[in-house]
C-alpha atoms as a PDB file:
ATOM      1  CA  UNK A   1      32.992-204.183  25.089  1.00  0.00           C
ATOM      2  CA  UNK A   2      33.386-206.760  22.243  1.00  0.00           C
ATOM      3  CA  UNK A   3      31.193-209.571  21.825  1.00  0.00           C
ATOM      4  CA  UNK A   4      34.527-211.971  22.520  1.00  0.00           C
ATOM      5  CA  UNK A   5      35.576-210.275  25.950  1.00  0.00           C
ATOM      6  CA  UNK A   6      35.225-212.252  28.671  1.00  0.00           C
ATOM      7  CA  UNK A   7      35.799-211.340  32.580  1.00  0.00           C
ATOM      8  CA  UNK A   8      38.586-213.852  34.578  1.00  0.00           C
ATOM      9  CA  UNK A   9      37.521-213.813  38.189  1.00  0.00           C
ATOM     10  CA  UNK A  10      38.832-215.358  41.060  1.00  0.00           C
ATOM     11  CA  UNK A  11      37.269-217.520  43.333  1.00  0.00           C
ATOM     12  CA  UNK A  12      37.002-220.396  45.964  1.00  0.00           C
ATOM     13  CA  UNK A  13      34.877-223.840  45.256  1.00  0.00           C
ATOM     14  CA  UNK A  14      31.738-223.817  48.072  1.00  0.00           C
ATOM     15  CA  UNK A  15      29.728-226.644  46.756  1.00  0.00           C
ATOM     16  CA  UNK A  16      29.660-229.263  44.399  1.00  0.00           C
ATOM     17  CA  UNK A  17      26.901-230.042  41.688  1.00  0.00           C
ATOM     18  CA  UNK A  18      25.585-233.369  39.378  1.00  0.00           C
ATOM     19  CA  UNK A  19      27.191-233.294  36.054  1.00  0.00           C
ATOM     20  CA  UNK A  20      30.145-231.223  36.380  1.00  0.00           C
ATOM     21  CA  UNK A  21      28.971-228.287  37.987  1.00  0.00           C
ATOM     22  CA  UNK A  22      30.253-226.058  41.049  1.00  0.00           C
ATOM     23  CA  UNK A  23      29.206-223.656  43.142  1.00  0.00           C
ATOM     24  CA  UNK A  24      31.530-221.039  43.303  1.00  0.00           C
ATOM     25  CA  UNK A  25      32.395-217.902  45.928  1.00  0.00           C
ATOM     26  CA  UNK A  26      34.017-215.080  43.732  1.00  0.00           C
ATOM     27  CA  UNK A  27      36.394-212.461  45.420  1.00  0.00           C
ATOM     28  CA  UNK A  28      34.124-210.065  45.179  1.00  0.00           C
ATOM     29  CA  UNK A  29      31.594-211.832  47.211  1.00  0.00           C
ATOM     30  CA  UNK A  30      29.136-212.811  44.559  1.00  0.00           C
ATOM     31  CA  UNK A  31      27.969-216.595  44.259  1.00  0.00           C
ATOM     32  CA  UNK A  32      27.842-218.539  40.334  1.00  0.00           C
ATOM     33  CA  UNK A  33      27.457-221.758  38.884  1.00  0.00           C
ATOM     34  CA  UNK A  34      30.900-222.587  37.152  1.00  0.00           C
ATOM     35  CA  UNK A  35      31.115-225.861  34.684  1.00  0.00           C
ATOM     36  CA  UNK A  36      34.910-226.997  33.846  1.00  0.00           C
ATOM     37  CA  UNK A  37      36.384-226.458  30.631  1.00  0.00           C
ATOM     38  CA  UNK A  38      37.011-228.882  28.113  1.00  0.00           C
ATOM     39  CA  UNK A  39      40.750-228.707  28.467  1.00  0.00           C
ATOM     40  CA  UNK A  40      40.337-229.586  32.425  1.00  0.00           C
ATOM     41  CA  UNK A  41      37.880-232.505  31.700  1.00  0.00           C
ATOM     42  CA  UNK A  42      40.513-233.926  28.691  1.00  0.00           C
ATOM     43  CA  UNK A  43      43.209-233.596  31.222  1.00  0.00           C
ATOM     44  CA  UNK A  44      40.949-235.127  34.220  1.00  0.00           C
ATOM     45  CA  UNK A  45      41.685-232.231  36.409  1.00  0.00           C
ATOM     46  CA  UNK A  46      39.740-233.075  39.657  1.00  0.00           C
ATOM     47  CA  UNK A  47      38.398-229.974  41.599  1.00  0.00           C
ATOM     48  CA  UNK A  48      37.149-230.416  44.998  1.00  0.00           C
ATOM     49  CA  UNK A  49      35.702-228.012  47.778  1.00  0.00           C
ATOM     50  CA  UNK A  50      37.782-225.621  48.957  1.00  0.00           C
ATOM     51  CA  UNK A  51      39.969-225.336  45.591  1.00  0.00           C
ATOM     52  CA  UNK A  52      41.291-221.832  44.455  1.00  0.00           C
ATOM     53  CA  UNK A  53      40.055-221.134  40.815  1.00  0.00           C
ATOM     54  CA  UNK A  54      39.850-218.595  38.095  1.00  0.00           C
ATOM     55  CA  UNK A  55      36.814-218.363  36.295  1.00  0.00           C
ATOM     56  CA  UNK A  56      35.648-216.856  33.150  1.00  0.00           C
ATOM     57  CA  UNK A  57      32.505-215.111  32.715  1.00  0.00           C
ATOM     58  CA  UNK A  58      30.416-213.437  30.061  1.00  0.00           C
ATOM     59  CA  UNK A  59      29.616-209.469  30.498  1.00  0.00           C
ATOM     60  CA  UNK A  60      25.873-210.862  29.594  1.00  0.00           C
ATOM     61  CA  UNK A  61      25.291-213.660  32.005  1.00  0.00           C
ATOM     62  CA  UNK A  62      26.788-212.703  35.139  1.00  0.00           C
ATOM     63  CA  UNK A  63      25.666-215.639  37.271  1.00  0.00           C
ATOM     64  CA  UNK A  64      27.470-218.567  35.134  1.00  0.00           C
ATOM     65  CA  UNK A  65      30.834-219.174  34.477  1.00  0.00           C
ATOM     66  CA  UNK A  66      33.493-221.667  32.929  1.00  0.00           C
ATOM     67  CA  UNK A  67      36.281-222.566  34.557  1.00  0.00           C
ATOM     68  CA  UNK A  68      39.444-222.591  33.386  1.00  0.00           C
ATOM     69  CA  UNK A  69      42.078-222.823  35.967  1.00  0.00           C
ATOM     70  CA  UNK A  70      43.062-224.598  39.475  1.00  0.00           C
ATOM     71  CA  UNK A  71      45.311-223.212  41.473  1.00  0.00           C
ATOM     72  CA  UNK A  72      48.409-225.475  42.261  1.00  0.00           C
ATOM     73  CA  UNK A  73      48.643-226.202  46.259  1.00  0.00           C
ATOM     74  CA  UNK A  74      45.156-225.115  47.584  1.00  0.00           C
ATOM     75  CA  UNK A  75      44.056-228.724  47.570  1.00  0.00           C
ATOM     76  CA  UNK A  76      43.677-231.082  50.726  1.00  0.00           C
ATOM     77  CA  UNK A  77      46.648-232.470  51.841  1.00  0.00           C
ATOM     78  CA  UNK A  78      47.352-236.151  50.498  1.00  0.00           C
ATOM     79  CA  UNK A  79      46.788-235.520  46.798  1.00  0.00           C
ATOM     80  CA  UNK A  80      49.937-236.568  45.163  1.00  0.00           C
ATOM     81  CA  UNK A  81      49.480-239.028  42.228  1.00  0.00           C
ATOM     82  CA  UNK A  82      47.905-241.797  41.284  1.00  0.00           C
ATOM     83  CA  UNK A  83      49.078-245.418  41.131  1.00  0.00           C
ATOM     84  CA  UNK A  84      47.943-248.295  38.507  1.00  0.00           C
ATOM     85  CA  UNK A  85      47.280-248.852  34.850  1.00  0.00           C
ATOM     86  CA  UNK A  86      45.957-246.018  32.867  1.00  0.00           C
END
């Protein structure tokens, strides 16, 4: 395995942490401390509990990940979008 790969996992949001951080509940049954990616903090992409997303994970730390993705429509209910001045 190169230096470069990188495992994408899927996973549910169990807990949220200070400063960006989530506890998340990969498919597999394992438990990791996930940060969001740069792209989803530039594009204010809100995660909250309960949230479907893919996560990307060095072969060498397997108990932190990134993640990357939210899946569309596994929100709660009532998040359409926002109103007033940006």
């Amino acid at each position: 395995m190169a230096k470069e790969d990188l495992l994408t996992l899927d996973g549910l949001i169990d807990e949220i942490f200070p400063d960006g951080r989530f506890g998340v509940r990969l498919e597999n049954d394992h438990r990791i401390i996930a940060y969001t990616a740069g792209r989803m903090r530039r594009f204010r992409i809100r995660s909250v509990v309960g949230d479907a997303v893919r996560v990307e994970m060095t072969p060498y730390d397997l108990s932190k990940g990134r993640i990357v993705y939210r899946e569309r429509g596994a929100g709660p209910a009532g998040s359409g979008p926002r109103k007033g001045n940006r």
